[in-house]
Each structure stands twice: as C-alpha cells, then as structure tokens.
PDB file of N, CA and C in Angstrom:
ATOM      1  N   UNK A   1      26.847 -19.359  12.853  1.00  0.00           N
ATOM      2  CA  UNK A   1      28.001 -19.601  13.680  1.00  0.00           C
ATOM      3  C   UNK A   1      27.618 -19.626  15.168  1.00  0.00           C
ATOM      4  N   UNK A   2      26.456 -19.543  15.634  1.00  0.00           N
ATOM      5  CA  UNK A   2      25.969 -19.743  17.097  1.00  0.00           C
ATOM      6  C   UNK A   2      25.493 -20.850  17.159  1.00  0.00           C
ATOM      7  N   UNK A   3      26.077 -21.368  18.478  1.00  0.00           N
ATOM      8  CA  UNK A   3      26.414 -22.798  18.730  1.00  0.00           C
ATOM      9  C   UNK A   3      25.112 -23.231  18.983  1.00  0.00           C
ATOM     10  N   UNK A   4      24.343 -24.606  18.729  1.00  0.00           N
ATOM     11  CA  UNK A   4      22.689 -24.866  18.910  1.00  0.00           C
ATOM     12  C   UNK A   4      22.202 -24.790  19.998  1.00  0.00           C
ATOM     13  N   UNK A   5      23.576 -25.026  20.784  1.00  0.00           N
ATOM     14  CA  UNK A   5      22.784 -24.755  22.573  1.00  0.00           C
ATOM     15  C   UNK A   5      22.407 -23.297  22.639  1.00  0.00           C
ATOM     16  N   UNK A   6      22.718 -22.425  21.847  1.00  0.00           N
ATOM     17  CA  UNK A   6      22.002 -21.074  22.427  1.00  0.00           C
ATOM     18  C   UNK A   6      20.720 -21.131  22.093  1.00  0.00           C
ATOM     19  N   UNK A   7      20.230 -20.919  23.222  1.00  0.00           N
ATOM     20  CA  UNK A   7      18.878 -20.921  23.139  1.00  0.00           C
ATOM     21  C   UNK A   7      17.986 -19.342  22.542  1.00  0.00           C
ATOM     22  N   UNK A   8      19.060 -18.444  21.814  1.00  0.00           N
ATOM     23  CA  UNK A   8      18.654 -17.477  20.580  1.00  0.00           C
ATOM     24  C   UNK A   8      18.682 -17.874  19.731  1.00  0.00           C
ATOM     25  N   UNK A   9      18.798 -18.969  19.354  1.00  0.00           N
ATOM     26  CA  UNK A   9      19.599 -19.461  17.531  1.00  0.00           C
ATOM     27  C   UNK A   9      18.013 -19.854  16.991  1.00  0.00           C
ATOM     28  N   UNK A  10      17.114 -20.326  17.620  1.00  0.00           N
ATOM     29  CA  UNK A  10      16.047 -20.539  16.851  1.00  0.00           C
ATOM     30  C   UNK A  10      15.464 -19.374  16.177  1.00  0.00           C
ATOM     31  N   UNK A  11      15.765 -18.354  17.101  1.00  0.00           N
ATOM     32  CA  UNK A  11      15.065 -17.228  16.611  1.00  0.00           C
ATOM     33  C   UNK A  11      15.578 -16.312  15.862  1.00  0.00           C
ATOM     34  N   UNK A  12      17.058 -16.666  16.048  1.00  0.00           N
ATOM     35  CA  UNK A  12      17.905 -15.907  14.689  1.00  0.00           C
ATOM     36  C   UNK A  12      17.720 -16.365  13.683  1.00  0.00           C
ATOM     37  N   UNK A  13      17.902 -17.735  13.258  1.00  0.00           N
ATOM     38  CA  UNK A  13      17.354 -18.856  12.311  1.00  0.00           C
ATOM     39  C   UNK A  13      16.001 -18.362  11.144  1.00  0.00           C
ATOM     40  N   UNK A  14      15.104 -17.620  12.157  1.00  0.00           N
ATOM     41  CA  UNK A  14      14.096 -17.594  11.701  1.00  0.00           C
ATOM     42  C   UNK A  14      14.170 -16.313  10.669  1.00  0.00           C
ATOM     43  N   UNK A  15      15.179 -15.082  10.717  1.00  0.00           N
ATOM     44  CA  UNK A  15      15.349 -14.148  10.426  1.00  0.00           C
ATOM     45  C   UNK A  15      16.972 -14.128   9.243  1.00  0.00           C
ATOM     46  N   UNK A  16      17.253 -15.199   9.538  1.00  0.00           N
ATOM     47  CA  UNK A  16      18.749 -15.589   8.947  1.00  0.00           C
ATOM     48  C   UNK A  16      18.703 -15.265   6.725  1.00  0.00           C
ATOM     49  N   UNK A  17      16.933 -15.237   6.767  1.00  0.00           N
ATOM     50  CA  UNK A  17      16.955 -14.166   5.289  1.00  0.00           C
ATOM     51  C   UNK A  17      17.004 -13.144   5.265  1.00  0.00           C
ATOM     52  N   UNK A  18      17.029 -12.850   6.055  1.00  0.00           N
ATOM     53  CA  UNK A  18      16.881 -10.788   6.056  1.00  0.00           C
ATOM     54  C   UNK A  18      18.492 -10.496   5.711  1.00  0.00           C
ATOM     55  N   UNK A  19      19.407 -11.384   5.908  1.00  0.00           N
ATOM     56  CA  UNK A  19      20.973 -11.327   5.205  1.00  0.00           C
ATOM     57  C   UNK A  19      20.905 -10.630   3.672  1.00  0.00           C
ATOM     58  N   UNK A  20      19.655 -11.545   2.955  1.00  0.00           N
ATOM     59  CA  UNK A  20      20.020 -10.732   1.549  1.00  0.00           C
ATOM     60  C   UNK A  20      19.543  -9.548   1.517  1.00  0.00           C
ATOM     61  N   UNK A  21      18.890  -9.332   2.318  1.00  0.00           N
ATOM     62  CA  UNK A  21      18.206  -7.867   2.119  1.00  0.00           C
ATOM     63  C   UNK A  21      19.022  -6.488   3.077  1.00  0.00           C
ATOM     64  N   UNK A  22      19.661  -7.311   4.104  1.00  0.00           N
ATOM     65  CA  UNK A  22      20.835  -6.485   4.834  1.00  0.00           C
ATOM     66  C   UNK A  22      22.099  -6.129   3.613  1.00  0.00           C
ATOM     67  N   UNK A  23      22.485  -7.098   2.808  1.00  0.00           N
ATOM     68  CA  UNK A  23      23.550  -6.122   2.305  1.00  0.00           C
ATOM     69  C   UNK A  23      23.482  -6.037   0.133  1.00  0.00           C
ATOM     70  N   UNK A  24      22.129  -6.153  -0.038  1.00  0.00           N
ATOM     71  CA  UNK A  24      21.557  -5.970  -1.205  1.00  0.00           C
ATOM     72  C   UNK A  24      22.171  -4.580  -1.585  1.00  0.00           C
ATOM     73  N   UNK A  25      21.674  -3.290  -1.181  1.00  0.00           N
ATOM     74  CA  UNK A  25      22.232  -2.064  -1.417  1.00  0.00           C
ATOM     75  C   UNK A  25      23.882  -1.754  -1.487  1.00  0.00           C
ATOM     76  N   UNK A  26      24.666  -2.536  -0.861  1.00  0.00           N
ATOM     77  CA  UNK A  26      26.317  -2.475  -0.513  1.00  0.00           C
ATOM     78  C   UNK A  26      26.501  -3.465  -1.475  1.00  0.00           C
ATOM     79  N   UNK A  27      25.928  -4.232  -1.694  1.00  0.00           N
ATOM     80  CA  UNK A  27      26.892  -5.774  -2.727  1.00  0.00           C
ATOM     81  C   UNK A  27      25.562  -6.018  -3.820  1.00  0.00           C
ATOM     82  N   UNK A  28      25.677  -5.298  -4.913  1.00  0.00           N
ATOM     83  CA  UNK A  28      24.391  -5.472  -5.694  1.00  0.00           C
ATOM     84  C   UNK A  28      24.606  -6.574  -6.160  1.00  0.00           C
ATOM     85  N   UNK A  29      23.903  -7.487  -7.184  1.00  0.00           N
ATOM     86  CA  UNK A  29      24.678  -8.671  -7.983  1.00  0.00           C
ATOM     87  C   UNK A  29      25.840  -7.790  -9.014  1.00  0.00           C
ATOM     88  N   UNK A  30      25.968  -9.456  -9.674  1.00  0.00           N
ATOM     89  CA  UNK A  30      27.029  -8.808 -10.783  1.00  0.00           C
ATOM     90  C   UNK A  30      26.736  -8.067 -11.807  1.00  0.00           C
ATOM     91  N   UNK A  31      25.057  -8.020 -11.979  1.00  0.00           N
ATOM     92  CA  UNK A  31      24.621  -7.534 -12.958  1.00  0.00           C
ATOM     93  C   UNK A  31      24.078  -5.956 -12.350  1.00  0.00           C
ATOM     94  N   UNK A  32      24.240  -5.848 -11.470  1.00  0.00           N
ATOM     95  CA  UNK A  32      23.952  -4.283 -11.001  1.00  0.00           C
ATOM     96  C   UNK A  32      22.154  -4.426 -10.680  1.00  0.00           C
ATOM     97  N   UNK A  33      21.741  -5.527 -10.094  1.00  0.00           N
ATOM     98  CA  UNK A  33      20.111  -5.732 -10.014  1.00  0.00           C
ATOM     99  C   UNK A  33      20.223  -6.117  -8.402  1.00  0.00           C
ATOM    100  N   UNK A  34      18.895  -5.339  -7.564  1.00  0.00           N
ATOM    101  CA  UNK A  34      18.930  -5.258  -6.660  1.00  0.00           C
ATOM    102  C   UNK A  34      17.605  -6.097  -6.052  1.00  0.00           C
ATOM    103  N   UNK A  35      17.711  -6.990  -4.571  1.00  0.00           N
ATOM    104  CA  UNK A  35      17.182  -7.625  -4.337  1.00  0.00           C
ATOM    105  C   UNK A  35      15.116  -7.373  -4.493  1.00  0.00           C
ATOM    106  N   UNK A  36      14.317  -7.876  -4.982  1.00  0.00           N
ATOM    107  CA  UNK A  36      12.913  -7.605  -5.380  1.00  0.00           C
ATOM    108  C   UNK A  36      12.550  -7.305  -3.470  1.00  0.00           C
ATOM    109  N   UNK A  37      11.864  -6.153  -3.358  1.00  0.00           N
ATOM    110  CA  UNK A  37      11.304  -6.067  -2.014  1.00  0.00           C
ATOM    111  C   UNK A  37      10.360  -6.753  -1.450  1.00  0.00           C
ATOM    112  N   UNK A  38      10.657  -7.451  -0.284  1.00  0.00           N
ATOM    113  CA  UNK A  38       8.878  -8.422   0.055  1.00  0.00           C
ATOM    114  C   UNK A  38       8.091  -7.779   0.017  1.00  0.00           C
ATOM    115  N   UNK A  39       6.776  -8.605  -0.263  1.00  0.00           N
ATOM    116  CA  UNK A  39       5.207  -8.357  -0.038  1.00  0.00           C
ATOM    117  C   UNK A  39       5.546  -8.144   1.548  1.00  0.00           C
ATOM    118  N   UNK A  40       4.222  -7.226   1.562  1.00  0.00           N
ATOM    119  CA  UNK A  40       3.907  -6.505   3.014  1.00  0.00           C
ATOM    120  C   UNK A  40       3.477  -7.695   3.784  1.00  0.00           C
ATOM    121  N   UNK A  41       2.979  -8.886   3.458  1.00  0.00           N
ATOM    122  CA  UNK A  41       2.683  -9.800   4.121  1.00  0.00           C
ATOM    123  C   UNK A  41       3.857 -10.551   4.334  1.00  0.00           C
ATOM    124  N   UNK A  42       4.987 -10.939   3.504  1.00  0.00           N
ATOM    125  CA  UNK A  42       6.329 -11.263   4.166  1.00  0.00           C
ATOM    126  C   UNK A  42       7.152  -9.865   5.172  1.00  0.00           C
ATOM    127  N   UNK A  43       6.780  -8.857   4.967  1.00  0.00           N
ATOM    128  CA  UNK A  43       7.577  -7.956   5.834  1.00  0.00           C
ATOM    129  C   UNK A  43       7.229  -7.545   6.798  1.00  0.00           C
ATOM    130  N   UNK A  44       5.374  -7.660   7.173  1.00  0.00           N
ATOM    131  CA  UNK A  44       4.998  -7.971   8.622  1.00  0.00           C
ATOM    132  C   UNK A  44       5.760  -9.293   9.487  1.00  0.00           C
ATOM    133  N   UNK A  45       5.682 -10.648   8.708  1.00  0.00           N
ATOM    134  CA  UNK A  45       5.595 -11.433   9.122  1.00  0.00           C
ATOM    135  C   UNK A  45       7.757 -11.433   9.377  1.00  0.00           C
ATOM    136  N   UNK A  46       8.437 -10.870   8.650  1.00  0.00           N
ATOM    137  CA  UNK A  46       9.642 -11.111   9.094  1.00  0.00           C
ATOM    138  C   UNK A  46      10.230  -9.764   9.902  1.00  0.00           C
ATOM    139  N   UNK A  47       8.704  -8.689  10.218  1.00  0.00           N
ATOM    140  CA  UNK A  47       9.002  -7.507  11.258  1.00  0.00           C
ATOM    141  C   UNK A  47       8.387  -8.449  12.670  1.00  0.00           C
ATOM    142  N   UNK A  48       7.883  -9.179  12.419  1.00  0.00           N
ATOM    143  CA  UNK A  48       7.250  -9.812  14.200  1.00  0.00           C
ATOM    144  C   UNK A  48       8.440 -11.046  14.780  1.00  0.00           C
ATOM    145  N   UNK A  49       9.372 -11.352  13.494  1.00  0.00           N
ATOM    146  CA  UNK A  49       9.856 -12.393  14.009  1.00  0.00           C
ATOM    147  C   UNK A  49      11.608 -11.653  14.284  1.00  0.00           C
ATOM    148  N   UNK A  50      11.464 -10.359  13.391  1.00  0.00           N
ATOM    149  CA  UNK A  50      12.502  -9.567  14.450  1.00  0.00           C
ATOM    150  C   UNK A  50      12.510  -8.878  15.599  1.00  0.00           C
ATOM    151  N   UNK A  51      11.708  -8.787  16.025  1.00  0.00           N
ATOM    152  CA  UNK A  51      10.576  -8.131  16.806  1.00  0.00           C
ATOM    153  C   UNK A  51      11.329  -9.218  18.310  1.00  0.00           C
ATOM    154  N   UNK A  52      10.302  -9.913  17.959  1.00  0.00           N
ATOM    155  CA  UNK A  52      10.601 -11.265  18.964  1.00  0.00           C
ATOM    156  C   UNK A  52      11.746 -11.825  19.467  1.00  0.00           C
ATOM    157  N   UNK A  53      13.072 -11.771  18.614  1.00  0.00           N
ATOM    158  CA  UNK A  53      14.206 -12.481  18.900  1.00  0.00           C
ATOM    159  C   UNK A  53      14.674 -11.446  19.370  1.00  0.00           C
ATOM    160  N   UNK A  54      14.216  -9.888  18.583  1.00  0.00           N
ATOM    161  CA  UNK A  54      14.736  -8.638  19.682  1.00  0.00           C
ATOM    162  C   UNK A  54      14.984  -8.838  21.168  1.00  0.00           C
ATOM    163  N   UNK A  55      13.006  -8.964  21.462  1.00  0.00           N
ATOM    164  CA  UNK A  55      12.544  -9.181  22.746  1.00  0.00           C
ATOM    165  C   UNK A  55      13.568 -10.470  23.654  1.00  0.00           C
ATOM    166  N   UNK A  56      13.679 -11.348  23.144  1.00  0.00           N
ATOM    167  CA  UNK A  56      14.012 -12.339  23.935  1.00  0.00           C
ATOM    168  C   UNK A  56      15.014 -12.025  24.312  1.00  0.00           C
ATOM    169  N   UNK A  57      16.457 -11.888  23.586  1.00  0.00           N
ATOM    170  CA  UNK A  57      17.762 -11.671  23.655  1.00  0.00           C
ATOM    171  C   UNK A  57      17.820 -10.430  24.636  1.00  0.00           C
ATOM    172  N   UNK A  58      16.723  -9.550  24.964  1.00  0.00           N
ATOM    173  CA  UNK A  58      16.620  -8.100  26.171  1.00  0.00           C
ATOM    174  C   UNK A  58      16.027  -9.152  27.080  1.00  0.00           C
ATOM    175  N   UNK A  59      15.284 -10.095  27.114  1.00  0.00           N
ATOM    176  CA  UNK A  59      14.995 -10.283  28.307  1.00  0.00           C
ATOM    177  C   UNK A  59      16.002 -11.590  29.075  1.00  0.00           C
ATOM    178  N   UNK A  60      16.615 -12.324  28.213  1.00  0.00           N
ATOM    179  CA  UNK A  60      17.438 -13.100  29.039  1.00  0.00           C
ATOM    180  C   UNK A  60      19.019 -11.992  29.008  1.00  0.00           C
ATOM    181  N   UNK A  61      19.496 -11.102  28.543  1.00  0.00           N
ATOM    182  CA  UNK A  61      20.655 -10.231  28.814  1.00  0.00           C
ATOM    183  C   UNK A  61      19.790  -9.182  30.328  1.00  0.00           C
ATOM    184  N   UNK A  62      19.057  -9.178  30.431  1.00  0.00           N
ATOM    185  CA  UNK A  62      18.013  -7.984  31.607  1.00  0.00           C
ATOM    186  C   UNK A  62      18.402  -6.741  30.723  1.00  0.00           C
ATOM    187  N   UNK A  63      18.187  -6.590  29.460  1.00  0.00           N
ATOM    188  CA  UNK A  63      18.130  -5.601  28.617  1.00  0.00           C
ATOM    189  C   UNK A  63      16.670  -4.631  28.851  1.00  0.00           C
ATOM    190  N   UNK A  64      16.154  -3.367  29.675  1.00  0.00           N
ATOM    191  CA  UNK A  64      15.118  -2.612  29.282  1.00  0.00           C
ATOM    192  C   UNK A  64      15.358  -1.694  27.991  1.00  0.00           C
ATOM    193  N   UNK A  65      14.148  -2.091  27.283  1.00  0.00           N
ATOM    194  CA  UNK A  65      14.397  -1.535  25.359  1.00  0.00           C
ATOM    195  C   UNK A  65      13.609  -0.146  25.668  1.00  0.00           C
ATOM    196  N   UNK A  66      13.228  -0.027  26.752  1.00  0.00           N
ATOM    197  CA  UNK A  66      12.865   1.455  27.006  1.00  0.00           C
ATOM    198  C   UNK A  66      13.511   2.047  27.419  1.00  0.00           C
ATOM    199  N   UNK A  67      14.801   1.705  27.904  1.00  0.00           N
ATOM    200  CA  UNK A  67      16.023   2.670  28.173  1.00  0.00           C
ATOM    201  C   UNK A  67      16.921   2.116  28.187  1.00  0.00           C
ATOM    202  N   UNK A  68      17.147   3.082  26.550  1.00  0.00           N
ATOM    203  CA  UNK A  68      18.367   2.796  25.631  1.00  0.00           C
ATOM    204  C   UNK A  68      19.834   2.619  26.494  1.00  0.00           C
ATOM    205  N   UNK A  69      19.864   3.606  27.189  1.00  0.00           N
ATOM    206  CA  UNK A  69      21.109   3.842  28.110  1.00  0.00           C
ATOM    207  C   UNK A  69      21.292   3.330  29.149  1.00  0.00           C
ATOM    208  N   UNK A  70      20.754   2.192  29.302  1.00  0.00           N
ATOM    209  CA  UNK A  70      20.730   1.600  30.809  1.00  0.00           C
ATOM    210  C   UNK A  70      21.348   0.072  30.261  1.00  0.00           C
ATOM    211  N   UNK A  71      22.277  -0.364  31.245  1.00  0.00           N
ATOM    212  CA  UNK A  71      23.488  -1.566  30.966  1.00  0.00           C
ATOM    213  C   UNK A  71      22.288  -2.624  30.763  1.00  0.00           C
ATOM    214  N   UNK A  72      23.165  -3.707  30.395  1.00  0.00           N
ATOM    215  CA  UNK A  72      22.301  -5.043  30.615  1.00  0.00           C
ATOM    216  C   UNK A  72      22.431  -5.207  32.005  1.00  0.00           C
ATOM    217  N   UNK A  73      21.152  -6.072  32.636  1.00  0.00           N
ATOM    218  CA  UNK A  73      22.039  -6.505  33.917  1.00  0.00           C
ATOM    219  C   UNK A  73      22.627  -7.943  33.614  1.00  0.00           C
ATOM    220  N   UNK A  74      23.031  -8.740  32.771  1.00  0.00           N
ATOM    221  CA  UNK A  74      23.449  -9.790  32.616  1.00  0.00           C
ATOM    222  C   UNK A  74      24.138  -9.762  31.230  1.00  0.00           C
ATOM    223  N   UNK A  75      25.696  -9.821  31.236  1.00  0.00           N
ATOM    224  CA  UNK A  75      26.509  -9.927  29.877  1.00  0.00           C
ATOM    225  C   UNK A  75      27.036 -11.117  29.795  1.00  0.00           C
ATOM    226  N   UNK A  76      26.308 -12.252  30.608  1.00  0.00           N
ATOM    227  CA  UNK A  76      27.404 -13.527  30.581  1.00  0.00           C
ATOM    228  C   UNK A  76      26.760 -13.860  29.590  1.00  0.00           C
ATOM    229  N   UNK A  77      27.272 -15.911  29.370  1.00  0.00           N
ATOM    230  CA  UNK A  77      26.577 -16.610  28.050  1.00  0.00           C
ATOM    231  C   UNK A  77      25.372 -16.635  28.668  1.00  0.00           C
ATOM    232  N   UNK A  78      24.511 -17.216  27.501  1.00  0.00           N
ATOM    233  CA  UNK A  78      23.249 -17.579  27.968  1.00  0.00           C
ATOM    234  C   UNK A  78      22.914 -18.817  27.916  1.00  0.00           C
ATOM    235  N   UNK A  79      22.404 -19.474  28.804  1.00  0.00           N
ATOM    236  CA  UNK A  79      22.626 -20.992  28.994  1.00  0.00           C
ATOM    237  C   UNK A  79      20.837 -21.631  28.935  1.00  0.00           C
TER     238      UNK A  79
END
C-alpha cells in the first residue's frame, strides 16, 4: 500500500516475506501447521535486508538508532 514514489518501497519490497513469518504463530493454517523456519542462509540474508531498510528510513526521517529517545528530526513525507 506505499505509493512507488516512496523511495522506501524498494526496500520494504524486499522484506514484504517476512509477512508469513510475522503472523505464522497468531494465524496458524487451518490445519494447525506452522510456517517451516528459514535456513540460516535465508535469515542472514533477510536480517541484512531488514537491517538496511531499517537504516535508510532513520536516515532520511534524521532518526539516531542510538538514541532510542531522541525525536526524528524530520516527520514529513519523504520525497
């Protein structure tokens, strides 16, 4: 639902599977079977690409991820 001009959407995109694994435990299937866990080589590779869209989205909001408690300096859109 984020419009293509945001220039985060590629990088949400990239992470937009981690959905089944976000609500696997809350919504099992119908059969009561729960999503198979990635290989450590898919869960590095989809920990660097959360990692990253983390990073970006702190640095165009002026988000410091070293302090938790400190505002963004920028809450507008991002263009």
């Amino acid at each position: 639902m984020i419009p293509d001009e945001n220039p985060l959407k590629l990088g949400l995109r990239a992470i937009q599977d981690l959905t089944d694994y976000a609500t696997s435990y809350r919504y099992p299937s119908p059969k009561g079977r729960i999503k198979t866990p990635p290989s450590n080589a898919a869960f590095e590779r989809d920990a660097g690409a959360v990692q990253a869209a983390l990073e970006e989205a702190a640095r165009r909001f002026g988000v410091d991820l070293n302090k938790p408690e400190a505002p963004a300096r920028s809450a507008g859109p991002i263009r």
